[in-house]
N, C-alpha and C. Protein backbone atom coordinates (compact mmCIF):
# COMPACT_ATOMS: atom_id res chain seq x y z
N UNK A 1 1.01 -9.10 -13.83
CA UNK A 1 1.90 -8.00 -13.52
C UNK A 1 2.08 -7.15 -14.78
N UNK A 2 2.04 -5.87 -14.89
CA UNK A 2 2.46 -5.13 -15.82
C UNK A 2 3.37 -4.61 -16.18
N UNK A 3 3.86 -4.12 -17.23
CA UNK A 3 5.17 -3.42 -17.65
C UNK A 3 5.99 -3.16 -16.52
N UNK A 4 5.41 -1.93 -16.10
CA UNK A 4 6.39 -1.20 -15.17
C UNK A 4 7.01 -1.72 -13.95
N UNK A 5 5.81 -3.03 -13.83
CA UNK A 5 6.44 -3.58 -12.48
C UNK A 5 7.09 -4.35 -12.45
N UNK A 6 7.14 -5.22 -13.55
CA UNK A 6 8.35 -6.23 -14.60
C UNK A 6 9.22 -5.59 -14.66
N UNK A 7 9.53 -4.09 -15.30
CA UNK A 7 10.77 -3.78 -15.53
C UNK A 7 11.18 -3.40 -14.22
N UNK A 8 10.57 -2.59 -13.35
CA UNK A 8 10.99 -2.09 -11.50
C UNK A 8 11.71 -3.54 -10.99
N UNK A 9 10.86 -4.83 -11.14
CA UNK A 9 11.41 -5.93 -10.22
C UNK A 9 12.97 -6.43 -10.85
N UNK A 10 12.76 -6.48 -12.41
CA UNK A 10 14.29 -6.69 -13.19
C UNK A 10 14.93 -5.92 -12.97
N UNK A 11 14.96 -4.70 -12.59
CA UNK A 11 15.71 -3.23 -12.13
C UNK A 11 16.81 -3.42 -11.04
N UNK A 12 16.00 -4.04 -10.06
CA UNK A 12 15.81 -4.05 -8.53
C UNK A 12 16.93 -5.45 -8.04
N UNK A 13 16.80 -6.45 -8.79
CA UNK A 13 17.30 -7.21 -8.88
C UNK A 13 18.62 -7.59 -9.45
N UNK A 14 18.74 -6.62 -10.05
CA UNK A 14 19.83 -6.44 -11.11
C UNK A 14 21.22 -5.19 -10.15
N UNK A 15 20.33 -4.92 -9.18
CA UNK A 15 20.81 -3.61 -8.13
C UNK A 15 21.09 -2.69 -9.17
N UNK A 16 20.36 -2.43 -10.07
CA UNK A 16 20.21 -1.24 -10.65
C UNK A 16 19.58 0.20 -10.37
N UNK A 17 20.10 1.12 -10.39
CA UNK A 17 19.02 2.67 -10.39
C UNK A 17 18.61 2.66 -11.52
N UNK A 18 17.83 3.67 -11.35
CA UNK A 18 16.90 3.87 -12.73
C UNK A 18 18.22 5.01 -13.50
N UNK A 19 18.62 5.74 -13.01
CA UNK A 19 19.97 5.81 -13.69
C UNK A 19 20.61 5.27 -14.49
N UNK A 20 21.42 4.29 -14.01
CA UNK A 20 22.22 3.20 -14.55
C UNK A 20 21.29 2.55 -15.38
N UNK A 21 20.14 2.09 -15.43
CA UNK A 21 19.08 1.46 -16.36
C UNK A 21 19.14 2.24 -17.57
N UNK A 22 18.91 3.59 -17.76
CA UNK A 22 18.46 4.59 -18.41
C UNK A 22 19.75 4.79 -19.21
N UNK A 23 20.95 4.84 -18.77
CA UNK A 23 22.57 4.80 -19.26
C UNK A 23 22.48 3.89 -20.14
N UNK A 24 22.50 2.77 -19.39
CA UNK A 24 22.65 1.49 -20.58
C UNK A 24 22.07 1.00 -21.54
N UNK A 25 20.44 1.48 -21.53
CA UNK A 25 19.28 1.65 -22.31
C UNK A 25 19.82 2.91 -23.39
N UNK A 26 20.29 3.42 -23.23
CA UNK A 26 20.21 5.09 -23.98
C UNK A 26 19.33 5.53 -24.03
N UNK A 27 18.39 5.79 -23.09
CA UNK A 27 17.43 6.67 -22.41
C UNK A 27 17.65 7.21 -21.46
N UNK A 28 16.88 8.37 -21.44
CA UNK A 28 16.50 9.12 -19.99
C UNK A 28 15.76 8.59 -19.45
N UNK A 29 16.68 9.03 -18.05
CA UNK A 29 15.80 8.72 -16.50
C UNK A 29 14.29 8.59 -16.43
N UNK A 30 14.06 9.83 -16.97
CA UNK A 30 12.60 9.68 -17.04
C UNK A 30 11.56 8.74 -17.71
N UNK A 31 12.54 8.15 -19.11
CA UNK A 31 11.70 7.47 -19.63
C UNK A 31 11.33 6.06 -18.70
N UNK A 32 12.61 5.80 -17.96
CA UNK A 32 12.72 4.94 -17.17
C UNK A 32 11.38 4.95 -15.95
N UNK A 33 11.57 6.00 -15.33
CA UNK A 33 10.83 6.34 -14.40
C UNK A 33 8.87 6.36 -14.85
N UNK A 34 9.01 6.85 -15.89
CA UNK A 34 7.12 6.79 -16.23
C UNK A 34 6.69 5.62 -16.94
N UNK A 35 7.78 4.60 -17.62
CA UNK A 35 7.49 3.25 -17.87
C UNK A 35 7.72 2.31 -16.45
N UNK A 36 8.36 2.68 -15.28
CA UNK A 36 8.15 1.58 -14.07
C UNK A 36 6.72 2.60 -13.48
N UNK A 37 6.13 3.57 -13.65
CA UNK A 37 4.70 4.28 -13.07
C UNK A 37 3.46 4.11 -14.04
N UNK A 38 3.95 3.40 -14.94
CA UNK A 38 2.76 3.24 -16.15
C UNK A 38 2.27 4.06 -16.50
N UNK A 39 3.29 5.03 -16.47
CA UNK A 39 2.62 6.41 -17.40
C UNK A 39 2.66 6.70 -19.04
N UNK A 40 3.66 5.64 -19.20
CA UNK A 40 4.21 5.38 -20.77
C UNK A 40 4.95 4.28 -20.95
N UNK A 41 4.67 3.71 -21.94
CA UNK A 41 4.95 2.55 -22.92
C UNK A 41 6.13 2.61 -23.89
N UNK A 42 6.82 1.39 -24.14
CA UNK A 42 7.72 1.89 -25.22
C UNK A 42 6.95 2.17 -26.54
N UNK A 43 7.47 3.29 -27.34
CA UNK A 43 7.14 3.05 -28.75
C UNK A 43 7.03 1.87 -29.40
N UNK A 44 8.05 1.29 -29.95
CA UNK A 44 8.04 0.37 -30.59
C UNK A 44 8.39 -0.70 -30.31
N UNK A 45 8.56 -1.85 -31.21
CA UNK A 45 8.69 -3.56 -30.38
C UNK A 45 10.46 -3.48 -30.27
N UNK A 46 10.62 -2.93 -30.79
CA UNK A 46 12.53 -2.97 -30.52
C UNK A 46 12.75 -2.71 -28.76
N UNK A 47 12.10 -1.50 -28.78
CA UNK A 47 12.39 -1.46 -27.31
C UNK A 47 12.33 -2.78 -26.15
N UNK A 48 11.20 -3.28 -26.34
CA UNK A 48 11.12 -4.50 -25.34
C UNK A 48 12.12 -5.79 -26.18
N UNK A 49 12.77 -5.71 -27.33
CA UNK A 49 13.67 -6.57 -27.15
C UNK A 49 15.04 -6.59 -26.71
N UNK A 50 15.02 -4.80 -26.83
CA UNK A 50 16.39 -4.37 -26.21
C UNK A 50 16.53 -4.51 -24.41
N UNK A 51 15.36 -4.75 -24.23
CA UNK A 51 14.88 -4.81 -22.68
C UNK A 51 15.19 -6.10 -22.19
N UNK A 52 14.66 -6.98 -22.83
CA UNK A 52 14.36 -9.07 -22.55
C UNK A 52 16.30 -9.22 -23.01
N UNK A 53 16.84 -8.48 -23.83
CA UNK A 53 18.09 -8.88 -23.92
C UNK A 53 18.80 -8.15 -22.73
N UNK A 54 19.16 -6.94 -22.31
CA UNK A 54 19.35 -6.88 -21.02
C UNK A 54 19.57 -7.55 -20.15
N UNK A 55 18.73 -7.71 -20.05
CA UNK A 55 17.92 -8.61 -18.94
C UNK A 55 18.21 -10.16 -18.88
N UNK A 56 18.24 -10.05 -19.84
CA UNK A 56 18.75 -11.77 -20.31
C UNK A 56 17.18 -12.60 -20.27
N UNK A 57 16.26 -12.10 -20.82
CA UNK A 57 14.85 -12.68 -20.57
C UNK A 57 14.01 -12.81 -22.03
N UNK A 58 13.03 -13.71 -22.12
CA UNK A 58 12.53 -13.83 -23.24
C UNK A 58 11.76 -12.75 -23.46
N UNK A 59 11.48 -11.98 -24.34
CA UNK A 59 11.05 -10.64 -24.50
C UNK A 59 9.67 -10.90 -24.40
N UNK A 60 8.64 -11.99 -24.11
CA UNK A 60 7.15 -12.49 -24.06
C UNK A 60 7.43 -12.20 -22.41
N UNK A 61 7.91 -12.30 -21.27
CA UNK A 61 8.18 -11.87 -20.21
C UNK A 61 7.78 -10.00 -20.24
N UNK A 62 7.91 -9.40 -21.17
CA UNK A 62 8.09 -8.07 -21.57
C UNK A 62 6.48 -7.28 -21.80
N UNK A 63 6.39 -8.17 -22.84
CA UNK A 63 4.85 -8.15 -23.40
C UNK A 63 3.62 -8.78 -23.21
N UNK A 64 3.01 -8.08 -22.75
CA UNK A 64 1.45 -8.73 -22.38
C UNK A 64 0.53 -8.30 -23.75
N UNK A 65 -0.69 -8.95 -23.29
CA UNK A 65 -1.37 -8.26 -24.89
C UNK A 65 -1.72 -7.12 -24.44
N UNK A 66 -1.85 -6.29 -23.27
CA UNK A 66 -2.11 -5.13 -23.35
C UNK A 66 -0.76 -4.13 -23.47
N UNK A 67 0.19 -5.06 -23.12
CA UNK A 67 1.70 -4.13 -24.20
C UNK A 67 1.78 -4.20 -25.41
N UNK A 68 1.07 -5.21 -25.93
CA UNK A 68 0.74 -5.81 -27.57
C UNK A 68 0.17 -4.52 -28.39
N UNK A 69 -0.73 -4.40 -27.65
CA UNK A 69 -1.86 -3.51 -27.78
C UNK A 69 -1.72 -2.20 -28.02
N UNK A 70 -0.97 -1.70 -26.76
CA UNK A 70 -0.12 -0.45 -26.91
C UNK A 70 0.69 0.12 -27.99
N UNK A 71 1.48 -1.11 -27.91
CA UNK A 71 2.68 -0.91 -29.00
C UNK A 71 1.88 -0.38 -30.39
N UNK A 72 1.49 -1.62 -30.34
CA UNK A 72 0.70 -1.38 -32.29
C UNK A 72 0.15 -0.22 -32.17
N UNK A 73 -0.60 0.41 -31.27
CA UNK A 73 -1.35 1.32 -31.86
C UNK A 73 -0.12 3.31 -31.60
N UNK A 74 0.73 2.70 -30.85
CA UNK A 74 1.84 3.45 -30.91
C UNK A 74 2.67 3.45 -32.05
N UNK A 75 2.94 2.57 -33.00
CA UNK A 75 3.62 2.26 -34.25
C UNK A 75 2.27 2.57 -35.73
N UNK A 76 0.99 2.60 -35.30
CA UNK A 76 0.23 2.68 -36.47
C UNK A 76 -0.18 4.14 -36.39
N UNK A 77 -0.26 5.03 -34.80
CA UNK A 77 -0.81 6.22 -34.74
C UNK A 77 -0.10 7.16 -33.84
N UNK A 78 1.32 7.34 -33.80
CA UNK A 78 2.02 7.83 -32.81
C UNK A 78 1.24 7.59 -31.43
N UNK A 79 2.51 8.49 -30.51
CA UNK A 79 1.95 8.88 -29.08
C UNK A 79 0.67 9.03 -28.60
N UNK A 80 -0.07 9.94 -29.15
CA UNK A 80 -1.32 10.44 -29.35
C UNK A 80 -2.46 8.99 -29.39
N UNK A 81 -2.42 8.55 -30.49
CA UNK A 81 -2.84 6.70 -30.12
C UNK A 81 -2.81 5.98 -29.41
N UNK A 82 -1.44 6.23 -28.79
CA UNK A 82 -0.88 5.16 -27.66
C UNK A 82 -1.69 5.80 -26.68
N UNK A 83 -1.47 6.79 -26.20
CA UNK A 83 -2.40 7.46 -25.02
C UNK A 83 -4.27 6.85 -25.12
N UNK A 84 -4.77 6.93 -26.46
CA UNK A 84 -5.71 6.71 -26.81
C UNK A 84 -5.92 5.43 -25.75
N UNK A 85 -5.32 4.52 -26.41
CA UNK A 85 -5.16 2.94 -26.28
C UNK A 85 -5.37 2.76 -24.74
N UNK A 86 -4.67 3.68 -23.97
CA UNK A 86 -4.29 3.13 -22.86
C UNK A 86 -5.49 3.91 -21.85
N UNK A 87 -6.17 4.54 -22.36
CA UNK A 87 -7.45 5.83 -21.72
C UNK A 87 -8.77 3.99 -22.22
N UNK A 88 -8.13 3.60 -22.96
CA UNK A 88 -9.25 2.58 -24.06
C UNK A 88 -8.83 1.34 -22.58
N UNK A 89 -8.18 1.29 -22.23
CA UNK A 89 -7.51 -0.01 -21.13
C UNK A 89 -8.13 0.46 -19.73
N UNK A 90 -7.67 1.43 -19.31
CA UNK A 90 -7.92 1.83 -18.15
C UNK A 90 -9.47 2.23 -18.05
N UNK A 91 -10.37 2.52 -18.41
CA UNK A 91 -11.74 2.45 -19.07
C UNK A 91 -12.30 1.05 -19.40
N UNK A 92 -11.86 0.13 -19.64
CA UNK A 92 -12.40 -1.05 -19.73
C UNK A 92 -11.99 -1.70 -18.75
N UNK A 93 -10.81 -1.46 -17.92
CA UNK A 93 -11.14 -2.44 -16.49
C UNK A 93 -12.03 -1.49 -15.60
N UNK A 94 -12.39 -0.21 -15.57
CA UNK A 94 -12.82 0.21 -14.70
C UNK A 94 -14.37 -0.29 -14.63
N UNK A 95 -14.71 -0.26 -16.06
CA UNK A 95 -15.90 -0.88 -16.51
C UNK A 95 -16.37 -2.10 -16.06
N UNK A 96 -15.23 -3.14 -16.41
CA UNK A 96 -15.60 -4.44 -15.75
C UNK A 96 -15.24 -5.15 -14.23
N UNK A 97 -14.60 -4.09 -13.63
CA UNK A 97 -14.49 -4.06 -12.12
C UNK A 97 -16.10 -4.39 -11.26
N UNK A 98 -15.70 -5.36 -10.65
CA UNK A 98 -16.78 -5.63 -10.10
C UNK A 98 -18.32 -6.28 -10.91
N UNK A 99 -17.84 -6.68 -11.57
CA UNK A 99 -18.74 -7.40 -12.49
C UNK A 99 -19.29 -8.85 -12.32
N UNK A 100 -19.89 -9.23 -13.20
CA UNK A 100 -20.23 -10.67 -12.45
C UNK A 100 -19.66 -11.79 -14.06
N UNK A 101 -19.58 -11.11 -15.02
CA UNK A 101 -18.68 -11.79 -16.18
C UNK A 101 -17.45 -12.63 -15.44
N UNK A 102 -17.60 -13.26 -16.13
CA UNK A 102 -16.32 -14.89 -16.25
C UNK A 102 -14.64 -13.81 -16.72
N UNK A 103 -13.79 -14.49 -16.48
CA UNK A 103 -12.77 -13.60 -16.75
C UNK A 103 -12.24 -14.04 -18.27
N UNK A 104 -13.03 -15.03 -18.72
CA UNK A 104 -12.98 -15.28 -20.05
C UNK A 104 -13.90 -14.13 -21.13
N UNK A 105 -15.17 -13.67 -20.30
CA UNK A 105 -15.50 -12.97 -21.28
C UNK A 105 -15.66 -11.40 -20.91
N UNK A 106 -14.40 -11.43 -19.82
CA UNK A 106 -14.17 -10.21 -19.67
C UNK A 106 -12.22 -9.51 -20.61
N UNK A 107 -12.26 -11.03 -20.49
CA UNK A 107 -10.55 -10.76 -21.88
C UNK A 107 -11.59 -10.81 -23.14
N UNK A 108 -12.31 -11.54 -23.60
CA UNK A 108 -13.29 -11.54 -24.83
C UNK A 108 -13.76 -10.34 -25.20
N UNK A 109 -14.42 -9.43 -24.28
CA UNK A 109 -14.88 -7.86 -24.01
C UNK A 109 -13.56 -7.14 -24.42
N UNK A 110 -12.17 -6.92 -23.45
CA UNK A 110 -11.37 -6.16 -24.02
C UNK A 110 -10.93 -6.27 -25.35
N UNK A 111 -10.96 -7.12 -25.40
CA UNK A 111 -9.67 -7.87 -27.16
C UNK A 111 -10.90 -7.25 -27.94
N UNK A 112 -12.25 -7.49 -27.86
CA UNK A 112 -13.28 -6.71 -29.08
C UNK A 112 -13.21 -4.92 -28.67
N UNK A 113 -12.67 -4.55 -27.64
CA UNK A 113 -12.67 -2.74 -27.76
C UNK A 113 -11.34 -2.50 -28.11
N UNK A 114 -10.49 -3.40 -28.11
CA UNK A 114 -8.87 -3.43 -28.81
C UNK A 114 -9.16 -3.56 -29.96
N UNK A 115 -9.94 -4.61 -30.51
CA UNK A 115 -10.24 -4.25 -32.01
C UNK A 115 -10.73 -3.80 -32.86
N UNK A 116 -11.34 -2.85 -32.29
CA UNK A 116 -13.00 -1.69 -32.95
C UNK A 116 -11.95 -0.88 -32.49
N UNK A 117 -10.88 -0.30 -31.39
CA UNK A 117 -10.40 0.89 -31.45
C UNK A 117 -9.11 1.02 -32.55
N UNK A 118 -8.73 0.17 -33.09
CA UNK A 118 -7.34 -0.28 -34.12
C UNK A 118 -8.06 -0.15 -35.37
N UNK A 119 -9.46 -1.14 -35.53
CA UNK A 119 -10.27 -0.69 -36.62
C UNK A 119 -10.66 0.71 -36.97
N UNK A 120 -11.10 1.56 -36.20
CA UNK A 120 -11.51 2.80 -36.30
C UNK A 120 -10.76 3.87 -36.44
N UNK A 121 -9.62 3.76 -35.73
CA UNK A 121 -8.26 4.46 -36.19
C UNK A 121 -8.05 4.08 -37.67
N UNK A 122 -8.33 2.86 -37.61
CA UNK A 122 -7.05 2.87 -39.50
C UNK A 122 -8.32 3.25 -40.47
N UNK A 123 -9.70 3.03 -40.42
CA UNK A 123 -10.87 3.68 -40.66
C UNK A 123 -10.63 5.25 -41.49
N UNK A 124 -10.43 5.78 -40.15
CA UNK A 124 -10.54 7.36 -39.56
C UNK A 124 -8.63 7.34 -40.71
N UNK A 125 -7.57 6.96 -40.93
CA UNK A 125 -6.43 7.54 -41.43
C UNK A 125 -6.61 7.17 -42.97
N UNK A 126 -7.80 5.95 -43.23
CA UNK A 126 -7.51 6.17 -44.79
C UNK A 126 -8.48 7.15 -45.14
N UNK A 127 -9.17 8.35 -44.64
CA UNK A 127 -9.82 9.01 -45.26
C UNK A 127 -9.00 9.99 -45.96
């Protein structure tokens, strides 16, 4: 399950609106709304601990390695990165959709374009 649908089901459960979420968060609605549509990620790791505390949940409930993933490259290369990252995600399952790879060396496959794209960024900023 991903972000958005982790935070929608804790939402939901909680008989929360995305309103009231967004209030108590000190965010906007919206941020609320395009992190339960997976349109955006939190910035940084604070956010998902301010989230797992909420919530009353261990903040690894929060984070997957492709929120792992996100994050860092949102904290090493702004927004702009993060978008990168996530064009870098959605591109590699589309890739291995329907494949005949093991799902071991289809996490093996992503985690090496997670790490040639983190490499190449910090590459590309010490010039």
């Amino acid at each position: 399950m991903k972000f958005g649908d982790k935070l929608r089901e804790q939402r939901k459960k909680q008989g929360l609106s995305q309103v009231a979420l967004a209030d108590a968060l000190g965010v906007g609605r919206t941020t609320i709304i395009n992190y339960e549509n997976g349109k955006s990620y939190p910035q940084d790791r604070k956010a998902y601990y301010e989230l797992a505390k909420f919530f009353a949940l261990d903040v690894n409930y929060f984070l997957t390695e492709d929120e792992h993933f996100l994050t860092a490259a949102a904290e090493l290369y702004g927004k702009h990165g993060q978008n990168q990252a996530q064009a870098i995600l959605e591109h590699t399952a589309a890739l291995l959709a329907g494949g005949r790879l093991s799902d071991h060396d289809k996490l093996a496959f992503t985690q090496e374009m997670q790490a040639i794209f983190l490499d190449s960024k910090d590459r590309q900023t010490k010039r």
